[in-house]
C-alpha atoms as a PDB file:
ATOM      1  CA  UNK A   1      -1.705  -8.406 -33.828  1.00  0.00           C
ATOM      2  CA  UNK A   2      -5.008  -7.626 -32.665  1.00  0.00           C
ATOM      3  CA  UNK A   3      -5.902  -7.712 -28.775  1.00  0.00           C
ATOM      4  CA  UNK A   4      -6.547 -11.545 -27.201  1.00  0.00           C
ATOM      5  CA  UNK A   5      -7.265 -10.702 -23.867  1.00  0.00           C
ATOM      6  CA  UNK A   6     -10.591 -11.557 -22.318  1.00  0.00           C
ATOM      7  CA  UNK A   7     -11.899  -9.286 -19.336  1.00  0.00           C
ATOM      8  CA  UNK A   8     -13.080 -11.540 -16.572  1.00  0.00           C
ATOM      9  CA  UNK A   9     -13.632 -11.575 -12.660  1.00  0.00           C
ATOM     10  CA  UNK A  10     -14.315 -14.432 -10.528  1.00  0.00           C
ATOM     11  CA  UNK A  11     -15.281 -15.204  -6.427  1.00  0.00           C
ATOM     12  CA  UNK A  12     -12.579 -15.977  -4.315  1.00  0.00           C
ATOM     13  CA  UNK A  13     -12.773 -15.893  -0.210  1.00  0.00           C
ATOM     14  CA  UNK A  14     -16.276 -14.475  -1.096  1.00  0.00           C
ATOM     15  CA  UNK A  15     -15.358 -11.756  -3.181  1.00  0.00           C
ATOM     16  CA  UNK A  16     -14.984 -10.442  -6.557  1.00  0.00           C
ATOM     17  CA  UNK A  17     -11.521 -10.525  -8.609  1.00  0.00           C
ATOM     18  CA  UNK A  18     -11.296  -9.283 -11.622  1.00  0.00           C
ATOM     19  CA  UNK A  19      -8.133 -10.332 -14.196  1.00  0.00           C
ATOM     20  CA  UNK A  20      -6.862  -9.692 -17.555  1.00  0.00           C
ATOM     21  CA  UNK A  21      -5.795 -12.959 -19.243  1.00  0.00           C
ATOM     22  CA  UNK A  22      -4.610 -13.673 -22.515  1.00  0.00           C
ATOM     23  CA  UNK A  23      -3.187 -16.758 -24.527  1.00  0.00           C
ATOM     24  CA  UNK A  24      -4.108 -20.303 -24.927  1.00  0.00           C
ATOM     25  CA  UNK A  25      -5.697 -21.921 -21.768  1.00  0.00           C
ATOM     26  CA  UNK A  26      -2.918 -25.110 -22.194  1.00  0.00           C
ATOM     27  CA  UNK A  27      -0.346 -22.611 -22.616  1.00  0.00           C
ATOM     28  CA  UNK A  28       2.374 -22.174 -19.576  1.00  0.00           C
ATOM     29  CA  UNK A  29       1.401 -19.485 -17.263  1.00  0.00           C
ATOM     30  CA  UNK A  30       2.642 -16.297 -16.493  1.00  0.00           C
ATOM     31  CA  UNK A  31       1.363 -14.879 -13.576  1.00  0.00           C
ATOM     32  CA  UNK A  32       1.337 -11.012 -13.727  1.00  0.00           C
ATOM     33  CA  UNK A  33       1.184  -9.134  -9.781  1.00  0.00           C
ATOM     34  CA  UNK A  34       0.714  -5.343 -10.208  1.00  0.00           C
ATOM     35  CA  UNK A  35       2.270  -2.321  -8.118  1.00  0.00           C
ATOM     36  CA  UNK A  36       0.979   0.871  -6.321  1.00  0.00           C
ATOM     37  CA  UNK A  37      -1.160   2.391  -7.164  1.00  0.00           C
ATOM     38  CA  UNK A  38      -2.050   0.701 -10.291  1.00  0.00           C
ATOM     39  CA  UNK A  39      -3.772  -2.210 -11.568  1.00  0.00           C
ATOM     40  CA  UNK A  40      -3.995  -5.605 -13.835  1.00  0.00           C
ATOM     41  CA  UNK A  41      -4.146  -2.857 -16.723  1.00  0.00           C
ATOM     42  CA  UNK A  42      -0.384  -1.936 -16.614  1.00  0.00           C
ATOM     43  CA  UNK A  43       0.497  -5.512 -18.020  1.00  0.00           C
ATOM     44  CA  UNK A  44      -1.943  -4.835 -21.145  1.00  0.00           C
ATOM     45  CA  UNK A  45       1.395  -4.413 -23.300  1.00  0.00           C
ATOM     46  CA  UNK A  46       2.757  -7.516 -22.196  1.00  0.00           C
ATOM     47  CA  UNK A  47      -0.708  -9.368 -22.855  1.00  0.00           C
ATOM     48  CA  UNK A  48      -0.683  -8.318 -26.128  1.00  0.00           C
ATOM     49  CA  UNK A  49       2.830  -9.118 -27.215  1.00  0.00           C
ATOM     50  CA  UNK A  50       3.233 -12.291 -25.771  1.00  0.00           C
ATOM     51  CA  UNK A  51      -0.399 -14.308 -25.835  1.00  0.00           C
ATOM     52  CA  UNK A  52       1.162 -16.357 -29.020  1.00  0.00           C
ATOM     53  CA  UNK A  53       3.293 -18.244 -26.645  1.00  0.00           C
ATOM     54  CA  UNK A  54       2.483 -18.083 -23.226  1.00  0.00           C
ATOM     55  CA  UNK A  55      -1.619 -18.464 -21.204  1.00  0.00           C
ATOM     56  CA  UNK A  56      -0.619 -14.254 -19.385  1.00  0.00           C
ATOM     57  CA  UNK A  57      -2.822 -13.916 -16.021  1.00  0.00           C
ATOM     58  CA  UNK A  58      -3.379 -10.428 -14.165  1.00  0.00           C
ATOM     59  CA  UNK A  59      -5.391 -10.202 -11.143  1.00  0.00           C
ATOM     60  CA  UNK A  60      -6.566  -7.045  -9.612  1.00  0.00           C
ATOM     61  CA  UNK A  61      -5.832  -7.088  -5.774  1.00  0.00           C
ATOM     62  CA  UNK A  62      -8.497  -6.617  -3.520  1.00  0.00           C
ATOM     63  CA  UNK A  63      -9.159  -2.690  -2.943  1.00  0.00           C
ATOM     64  CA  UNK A  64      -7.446  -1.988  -6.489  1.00  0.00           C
ATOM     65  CA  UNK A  65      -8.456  -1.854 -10.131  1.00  0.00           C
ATOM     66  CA  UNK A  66     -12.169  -3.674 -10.886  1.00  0.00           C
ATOM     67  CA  UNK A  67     -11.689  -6.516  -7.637  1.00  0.00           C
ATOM     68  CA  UNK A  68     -14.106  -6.060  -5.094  1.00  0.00           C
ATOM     69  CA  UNK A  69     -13.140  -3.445  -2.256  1.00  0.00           C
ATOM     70  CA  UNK A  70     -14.641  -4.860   1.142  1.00  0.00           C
ATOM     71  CA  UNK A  71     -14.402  -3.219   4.120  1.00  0.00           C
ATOM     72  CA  UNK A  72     -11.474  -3.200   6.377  1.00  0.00           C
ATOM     73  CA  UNK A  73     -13.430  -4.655   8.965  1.00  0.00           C
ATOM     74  CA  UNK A  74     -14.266  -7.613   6.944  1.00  0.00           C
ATOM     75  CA  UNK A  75     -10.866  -7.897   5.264  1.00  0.00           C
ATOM     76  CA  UNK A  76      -7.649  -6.245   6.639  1.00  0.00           C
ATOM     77  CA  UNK A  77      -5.708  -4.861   4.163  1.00  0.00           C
ATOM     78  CA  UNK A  78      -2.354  -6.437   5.001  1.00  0.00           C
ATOM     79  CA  UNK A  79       0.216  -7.801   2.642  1.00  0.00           C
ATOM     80  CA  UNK A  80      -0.507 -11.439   4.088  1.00  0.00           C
ATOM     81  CA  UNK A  81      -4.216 -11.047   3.670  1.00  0.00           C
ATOM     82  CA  UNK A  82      -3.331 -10.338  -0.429  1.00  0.00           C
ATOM     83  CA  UNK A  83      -1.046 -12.676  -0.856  1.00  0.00           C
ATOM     84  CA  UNK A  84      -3.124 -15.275   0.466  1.00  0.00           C
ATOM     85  CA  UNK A  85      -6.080 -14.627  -1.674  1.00  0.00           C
ATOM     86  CA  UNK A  86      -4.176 -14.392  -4.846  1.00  0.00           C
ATOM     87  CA  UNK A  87      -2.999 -18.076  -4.016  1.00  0.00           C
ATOM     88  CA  UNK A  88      -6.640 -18.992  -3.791  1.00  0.00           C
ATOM     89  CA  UNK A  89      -6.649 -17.043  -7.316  1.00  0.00           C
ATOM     90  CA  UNK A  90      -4.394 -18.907  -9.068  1.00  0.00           C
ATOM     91  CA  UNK A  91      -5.571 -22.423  -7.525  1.00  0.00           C
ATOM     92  CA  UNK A  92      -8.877 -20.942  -8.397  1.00  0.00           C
ATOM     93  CA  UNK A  93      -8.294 -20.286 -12.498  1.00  0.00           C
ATOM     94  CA  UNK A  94      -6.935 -23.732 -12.624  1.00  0.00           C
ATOM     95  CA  UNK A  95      -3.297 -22.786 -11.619  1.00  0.00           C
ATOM     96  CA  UNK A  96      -0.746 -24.954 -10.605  1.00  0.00           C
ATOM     97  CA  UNK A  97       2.663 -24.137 -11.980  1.00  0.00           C
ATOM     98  CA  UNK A  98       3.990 -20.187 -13.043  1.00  0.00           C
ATOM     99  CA  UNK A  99       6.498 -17.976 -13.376  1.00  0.00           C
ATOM    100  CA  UNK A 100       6.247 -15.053 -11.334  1.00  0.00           C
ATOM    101  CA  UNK A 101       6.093 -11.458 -12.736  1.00  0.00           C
ATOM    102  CA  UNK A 102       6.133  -9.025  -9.900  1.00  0.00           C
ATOM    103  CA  UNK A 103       6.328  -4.968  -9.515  1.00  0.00           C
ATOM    104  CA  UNK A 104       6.474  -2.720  -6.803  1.00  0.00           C
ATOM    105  CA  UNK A 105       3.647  -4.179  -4.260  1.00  0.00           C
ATOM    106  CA  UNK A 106       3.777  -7.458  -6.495  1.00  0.00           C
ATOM    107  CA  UNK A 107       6.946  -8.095  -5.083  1.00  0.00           C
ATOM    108  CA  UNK A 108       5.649  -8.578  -1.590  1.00  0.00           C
ATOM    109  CA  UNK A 109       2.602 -10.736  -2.809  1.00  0.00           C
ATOM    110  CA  UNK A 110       4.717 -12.888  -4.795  1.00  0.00           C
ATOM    111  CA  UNK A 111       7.544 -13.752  -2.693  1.00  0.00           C
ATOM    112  CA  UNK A 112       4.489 -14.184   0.533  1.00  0.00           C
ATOM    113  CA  UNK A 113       3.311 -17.019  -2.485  1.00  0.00           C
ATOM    114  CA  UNK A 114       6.236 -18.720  -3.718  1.00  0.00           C
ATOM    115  CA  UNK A 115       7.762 -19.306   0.218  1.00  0.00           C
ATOM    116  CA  UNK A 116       4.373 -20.654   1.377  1.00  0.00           C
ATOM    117  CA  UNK A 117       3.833 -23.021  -1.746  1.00  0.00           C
ATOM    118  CA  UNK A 118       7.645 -22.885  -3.397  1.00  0.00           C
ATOM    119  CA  UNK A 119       6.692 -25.921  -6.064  1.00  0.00           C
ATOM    120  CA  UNK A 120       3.769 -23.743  -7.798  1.00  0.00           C
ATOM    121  CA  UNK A 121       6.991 -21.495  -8.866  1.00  0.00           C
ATOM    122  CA  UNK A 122       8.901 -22.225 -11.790  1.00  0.00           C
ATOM    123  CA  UNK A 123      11.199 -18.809 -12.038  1.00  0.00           C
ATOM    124  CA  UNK A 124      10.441 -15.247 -10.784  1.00  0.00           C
ATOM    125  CA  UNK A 125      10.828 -11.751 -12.892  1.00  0.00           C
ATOM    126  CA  UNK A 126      11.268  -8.885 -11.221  1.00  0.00           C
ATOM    127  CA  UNK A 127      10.452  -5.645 -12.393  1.00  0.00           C
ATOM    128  CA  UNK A 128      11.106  -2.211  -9.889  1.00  0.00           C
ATOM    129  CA  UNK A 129      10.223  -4.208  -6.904  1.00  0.00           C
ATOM    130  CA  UNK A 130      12.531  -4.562  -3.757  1.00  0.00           C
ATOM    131  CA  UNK A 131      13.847  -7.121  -0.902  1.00  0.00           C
ATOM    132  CA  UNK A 132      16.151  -5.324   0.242  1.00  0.00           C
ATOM    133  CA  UNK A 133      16.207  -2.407   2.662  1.00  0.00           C
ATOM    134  CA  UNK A 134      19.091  -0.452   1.168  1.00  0.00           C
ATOM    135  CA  UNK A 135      17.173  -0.424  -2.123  1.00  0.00           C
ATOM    136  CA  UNK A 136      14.649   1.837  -0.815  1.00  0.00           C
ATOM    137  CA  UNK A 137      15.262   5.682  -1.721  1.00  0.00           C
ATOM    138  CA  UNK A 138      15.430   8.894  -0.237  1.00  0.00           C
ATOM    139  CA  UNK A 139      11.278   9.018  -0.610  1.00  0.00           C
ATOM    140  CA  UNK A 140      10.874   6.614   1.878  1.00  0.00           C
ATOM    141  CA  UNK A 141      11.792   8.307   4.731  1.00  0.00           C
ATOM    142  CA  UNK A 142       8.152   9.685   4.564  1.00  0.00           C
ATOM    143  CA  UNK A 143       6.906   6.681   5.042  1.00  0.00           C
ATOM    144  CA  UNK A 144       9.404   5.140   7.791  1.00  0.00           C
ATOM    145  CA  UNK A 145       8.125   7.970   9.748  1.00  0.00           C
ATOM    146  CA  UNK A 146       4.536   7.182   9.115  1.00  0.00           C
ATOM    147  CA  UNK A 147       5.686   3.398  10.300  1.00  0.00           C
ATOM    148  CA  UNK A 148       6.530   4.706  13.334  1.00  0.00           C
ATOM    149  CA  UNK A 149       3.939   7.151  14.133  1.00  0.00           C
ATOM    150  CA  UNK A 150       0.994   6.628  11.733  1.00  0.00           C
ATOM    151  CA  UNK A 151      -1.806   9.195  13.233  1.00  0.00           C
ATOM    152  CA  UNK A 152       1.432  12.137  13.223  1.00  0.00           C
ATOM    153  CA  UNK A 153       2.135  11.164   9.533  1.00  0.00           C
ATOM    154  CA  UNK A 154      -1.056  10.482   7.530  1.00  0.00           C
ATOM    155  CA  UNK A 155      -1.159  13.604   6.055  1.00  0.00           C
ATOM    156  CA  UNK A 156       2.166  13.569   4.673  1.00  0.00           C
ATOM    157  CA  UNK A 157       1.505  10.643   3.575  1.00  0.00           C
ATOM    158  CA  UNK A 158      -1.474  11.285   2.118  1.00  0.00           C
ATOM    159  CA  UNK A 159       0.253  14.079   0.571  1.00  0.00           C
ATOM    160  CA  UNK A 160       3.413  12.573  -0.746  1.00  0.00           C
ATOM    161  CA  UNK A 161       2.308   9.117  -2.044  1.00  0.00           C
ATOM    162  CA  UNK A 162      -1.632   9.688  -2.397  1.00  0.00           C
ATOM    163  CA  UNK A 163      -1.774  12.579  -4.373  1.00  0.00           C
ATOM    164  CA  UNK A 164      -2.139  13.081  -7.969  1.00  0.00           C
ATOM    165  CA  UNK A 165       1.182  14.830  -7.903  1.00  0.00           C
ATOM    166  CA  UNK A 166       2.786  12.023  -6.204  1.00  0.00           C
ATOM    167  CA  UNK A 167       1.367   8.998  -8.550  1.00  0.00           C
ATOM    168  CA  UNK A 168       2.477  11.293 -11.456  1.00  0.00           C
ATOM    169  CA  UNK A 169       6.090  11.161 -10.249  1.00  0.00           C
ATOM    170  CA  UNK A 170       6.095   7.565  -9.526  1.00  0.00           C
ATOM    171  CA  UNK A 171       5.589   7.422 -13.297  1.00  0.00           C
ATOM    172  CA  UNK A 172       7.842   9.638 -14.489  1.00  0.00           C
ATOM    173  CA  UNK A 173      10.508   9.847 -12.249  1.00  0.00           C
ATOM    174  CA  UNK A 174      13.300  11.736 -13.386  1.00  0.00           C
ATOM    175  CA  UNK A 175      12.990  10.653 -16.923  1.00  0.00           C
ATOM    176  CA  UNK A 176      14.588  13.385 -19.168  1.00  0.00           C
ATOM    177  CA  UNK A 177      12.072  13.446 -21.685  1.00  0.00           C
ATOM    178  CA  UNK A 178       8.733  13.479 -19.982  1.00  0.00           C
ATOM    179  CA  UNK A 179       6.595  13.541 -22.899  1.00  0.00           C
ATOM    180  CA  UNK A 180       6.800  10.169 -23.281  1.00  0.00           C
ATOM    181  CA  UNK A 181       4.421   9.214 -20.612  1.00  0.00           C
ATOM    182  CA  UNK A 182       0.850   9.039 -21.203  1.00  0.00           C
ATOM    183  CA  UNK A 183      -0.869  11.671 -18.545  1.00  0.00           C
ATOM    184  CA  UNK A 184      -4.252   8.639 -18.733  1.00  0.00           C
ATOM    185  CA  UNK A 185      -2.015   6.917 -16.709  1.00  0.00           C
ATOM    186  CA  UNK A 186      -1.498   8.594 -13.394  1.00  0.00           C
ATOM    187  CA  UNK A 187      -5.056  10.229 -14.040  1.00  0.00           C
ATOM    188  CA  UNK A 188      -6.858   6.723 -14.096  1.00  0.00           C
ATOM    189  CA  UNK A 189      -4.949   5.485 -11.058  1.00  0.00           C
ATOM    190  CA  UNK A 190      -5.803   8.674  -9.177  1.00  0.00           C
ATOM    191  CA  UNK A 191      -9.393   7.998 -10.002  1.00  0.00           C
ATOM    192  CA  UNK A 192      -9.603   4.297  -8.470  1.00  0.00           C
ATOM    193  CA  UNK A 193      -7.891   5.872  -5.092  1.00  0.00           C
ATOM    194  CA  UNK A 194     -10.393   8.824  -4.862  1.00  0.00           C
ATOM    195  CA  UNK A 195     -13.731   5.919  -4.965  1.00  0.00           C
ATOM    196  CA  UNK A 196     -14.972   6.382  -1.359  1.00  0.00           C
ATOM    197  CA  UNK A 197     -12.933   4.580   1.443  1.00  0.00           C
ATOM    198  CA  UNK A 198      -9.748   3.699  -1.049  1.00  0.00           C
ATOM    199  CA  UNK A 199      -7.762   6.053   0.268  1.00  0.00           C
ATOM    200  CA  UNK A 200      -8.481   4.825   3.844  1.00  0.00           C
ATOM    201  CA  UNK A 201      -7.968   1.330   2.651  1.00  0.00           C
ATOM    202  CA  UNK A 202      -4.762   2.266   1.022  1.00  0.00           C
ATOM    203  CA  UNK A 203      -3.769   4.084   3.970  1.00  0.00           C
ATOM    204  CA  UNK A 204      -3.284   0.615   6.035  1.00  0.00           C
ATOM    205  CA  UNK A 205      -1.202  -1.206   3.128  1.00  0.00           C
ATOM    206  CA  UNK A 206       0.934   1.641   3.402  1.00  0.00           C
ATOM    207  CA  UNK A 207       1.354   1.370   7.132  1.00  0.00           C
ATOM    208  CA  UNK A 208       1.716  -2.636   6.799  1.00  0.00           C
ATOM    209  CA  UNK A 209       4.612  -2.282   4.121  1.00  0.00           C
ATOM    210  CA  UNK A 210       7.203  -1.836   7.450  1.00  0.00           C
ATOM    211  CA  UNK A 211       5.852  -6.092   8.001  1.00  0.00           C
ATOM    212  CA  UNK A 212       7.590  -6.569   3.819  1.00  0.00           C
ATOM    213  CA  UNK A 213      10.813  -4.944   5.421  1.00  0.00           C
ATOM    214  CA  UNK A 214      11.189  -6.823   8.424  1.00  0.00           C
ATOM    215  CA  UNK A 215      10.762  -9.950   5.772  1.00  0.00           C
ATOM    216  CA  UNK A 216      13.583  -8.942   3.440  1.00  0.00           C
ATOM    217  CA  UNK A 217      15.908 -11.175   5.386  1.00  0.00           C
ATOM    218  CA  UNK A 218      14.495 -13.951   5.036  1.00  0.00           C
ATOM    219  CA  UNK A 219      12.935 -13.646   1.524  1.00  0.00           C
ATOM    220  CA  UNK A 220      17.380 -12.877   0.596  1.00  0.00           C
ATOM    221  CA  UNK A 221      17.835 -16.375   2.285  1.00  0.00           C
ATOM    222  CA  UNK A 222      15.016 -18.017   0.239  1.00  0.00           C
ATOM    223  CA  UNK A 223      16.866 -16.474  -2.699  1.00  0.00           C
ATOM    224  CA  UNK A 224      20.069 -17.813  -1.535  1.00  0.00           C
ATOM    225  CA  UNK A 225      19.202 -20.964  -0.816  1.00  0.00           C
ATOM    226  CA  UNK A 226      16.765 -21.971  -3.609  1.00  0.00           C
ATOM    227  CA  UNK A 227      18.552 -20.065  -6.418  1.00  0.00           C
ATOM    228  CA  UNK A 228      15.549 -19.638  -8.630  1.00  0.00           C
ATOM    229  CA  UNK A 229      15.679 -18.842 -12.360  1.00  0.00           C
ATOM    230  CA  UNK A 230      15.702 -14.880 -11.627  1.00  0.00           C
ATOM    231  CA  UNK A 231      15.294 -12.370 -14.142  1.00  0.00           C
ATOM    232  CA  UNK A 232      15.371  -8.331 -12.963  1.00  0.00           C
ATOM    233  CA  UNK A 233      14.410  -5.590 -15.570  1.00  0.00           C
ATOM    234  CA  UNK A 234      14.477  -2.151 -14.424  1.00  0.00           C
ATOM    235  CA  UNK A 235      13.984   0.889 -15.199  1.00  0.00           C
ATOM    236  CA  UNK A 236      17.043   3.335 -14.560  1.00  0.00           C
ATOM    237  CA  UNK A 237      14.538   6.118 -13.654  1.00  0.00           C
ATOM    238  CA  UNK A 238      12.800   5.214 -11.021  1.00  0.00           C
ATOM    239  CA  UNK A 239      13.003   7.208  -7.638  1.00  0.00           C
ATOM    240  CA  UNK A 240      11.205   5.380  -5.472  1.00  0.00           C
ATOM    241  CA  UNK A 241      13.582   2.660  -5.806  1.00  0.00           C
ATOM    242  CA  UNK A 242      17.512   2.474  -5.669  1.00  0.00           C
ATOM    243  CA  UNK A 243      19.902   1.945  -8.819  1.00  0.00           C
ATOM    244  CA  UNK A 244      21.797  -0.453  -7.117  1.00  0.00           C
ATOM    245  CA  UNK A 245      18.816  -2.877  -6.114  1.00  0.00           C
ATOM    246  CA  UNK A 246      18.851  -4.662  -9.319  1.00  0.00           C
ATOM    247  CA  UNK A 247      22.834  -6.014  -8.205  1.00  0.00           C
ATOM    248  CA  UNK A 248      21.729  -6.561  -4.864  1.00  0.00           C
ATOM    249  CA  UNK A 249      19.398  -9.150  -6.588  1.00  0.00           C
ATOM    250  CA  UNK A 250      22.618 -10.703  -8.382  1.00  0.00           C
ATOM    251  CA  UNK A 251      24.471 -10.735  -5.299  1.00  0.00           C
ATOM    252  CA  UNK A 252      22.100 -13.579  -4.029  1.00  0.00           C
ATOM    253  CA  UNK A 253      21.731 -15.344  -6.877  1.00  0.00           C
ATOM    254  CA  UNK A 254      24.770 -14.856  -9.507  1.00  0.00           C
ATOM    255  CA  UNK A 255      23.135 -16.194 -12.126  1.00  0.00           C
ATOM    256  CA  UNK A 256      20.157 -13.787 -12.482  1.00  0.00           C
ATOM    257  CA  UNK A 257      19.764 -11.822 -15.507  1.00  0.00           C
ATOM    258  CA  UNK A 258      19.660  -7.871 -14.931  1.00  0.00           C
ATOM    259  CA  UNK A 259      18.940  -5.407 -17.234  1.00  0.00           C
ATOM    260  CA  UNK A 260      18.705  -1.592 -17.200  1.00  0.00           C
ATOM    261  CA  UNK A 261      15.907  -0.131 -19.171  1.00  0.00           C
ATOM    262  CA  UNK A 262      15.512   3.502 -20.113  1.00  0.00           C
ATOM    263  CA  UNK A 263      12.391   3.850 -18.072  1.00  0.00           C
ATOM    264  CA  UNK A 264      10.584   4.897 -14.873  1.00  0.00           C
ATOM    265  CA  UNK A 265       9.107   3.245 -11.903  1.00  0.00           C
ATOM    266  CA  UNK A 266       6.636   1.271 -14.062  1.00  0.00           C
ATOM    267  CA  UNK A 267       9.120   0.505 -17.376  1.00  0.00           C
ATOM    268  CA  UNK A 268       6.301  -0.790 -19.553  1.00  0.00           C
ATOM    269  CA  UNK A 269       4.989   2.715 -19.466  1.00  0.00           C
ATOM    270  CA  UNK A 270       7.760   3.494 -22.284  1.00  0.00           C
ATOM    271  CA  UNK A 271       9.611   0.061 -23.271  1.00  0.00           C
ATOM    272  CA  UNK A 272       7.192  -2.489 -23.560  1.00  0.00           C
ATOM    273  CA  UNK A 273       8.801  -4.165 -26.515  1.00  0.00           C
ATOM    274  CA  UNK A 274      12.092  -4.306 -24.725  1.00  0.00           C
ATOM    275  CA  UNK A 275      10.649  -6.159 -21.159  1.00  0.00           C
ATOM    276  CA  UNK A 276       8.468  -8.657 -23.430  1.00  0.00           C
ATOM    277  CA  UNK A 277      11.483  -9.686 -25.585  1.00  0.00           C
ATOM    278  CA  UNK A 278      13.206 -10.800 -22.514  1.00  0.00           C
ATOM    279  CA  UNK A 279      10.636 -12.296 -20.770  1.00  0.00           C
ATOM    280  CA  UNK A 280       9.801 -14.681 -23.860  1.00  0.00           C
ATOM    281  CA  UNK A 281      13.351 -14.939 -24.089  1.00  0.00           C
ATOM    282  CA  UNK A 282      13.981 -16.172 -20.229  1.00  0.00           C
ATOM    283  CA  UNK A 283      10.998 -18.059 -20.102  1.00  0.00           C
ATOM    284  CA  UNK A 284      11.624 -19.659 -23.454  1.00  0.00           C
ATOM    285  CA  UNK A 285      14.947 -21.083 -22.154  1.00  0.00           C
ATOM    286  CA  UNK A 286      12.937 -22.252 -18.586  1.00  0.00           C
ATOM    287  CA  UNK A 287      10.519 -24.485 -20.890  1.00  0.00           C
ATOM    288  CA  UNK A 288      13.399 -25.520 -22.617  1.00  0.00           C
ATOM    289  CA  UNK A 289      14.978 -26.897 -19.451  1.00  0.00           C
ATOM    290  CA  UNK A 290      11.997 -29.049 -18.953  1.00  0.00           C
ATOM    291  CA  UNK A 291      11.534 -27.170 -15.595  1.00  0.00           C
ATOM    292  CA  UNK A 292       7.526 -25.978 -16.557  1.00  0.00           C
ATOM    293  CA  UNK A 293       4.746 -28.138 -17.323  1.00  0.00           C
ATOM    294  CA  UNK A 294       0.696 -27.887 -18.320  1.00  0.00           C
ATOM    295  CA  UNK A 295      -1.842 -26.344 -15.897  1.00  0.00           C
ATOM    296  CA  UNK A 296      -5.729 -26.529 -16.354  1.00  0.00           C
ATOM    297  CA  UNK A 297      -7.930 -23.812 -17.493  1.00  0.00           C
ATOM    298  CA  UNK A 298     -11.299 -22.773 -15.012  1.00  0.00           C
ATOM    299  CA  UNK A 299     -12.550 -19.656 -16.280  1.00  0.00           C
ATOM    300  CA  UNK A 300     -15.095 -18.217 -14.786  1.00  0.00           C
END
């Protein structure tokens, strides 16, 4: 099947986002929130194997990817500030109704979305992200330092997480057969950080990420309470992330579907074929349920 996706940006809060979308502008949405340090172009696989069914939409965040990148003074660069303009995204591209697919620093985003606006969400994927502290790993201890002292810390963090290096093993993890990862990858996202001012810009996400772990509470009581149609692929590994986050998932809502993929940090890198079949089968059985209806196409 050839390639349906159509590259597009549009203005929202006064700036330029730029997203990937794919599928049939009737079609029920699925609305694709990228990690660190990548981009809308890590859900390219998905676009392409599941436009047939489903209208696929992936937005750059400000300071990422193609989006706009305004100053810091004009637009903190705080987890709130994102999550609030991709809700004027998806209200913007004619969204009203989605299921969720976030990773990494789309888990933050999405879950700041669906508990400000909860009937816009018809089921959530997640994919390497976490909401709960014990499912951050040993790496983080870099960074809880940082939280606590950000001017003693930068540099390590600039070392440990910034770096080429450092994006490369985010990737890779400790994957026994390395050769399986394209090196475009890492090298691309190292190129967006290294634009000038990115780094400083990425710099104060990093520092705001201790606000996504005072939240975990009460995004695991959301979860509790609401008991959303939750699906959680993962990739085994990862090593930013713990093994035992995708349970901790299933332990607030038993019904979730969890599945162990043998992949890294960003799982699509290596088994795309795998995470689209069950997303088309777990949103399949959603529309089935009646739970999803039509949305309105704006483009741009």
């Amino acid at each position: 099947m050839g390639s349906q996706t159509r590259y597009r940006s549009i203005v929202v809060d006064g700036r330029s986002v730029f997203y990937r979308e794919a599928g049939a502008p009737d079609a029920p949405v699925l609305l694709l929130l990228h990690g660190f340090p990548s981009s809308s172009r890590m859900f390219e696989t998905l676009l392409d194997r599941l436009a047939d069914q489903f209208r696929l939409i992936a937005p750059d965040y400000p300071g990422f990817g193609h989006s706009d990148a305004p100053d810091p003074q004009s637009f903190p660069y705080t987890f709130d500030r994102i999550a609030g303009t991709m809700s004027n995204f998806a209200a913007a591209v004619g969204v009203e109704q989605y299921l969720l697919y976030v990773q990494d620093y789309g888990g933050p985003v999405g879950f700041r979305m669906a508990l400000a606006d909860p009937g816009r969400l018809r089921g959530l994927m997640v994919q390497n992200a976490v909401a709960h502290d014990a499912g951050l790993g040993p790496l983080w201890a870099v960074r809880r330092a940082f939280w606590q002292d950000r001017a003693g810390h930068e540099a390590a963090i600039r070392e440990n997480v910034l770096s080429l290096a450092a994006i490369r093993a985010r990737h890779v993890g400790n994957d026994p057969d390395p050769e399986r990862y394209d090196p475009d990858l890492w090298v691309d996202e190292h190129a967006f950080l290294s634009r000038p001012g990115v780094i400083e810009q990425q710099l104060d996400l990093q520092y705001d990420y201790r606000t996504n772990v005072a939240s975990y509470p009460a995004w695991q009581d959301w979860l509790r309470r609401t008991q959303p149609p939750l699906l959680v692929v993962w990739g085994r590994h990862d090593t930013s992330f713990e093994i035992t986050e995708p349970e901790a998932y299933r332990s607030d809502v038993p019904g979730a579907e969890v599945h162990l993929l043998d992949g890294g940090h960003f799982v699509l890198d290596t088994r795309p074929d795998e995470v689209a079949a069950l997303v088309r089968a777990f949103a399949g059985r959603i529309l089935e349920a009646g739970r999803w209806g039509h949305n309105v196409s704006r483009e741009s």
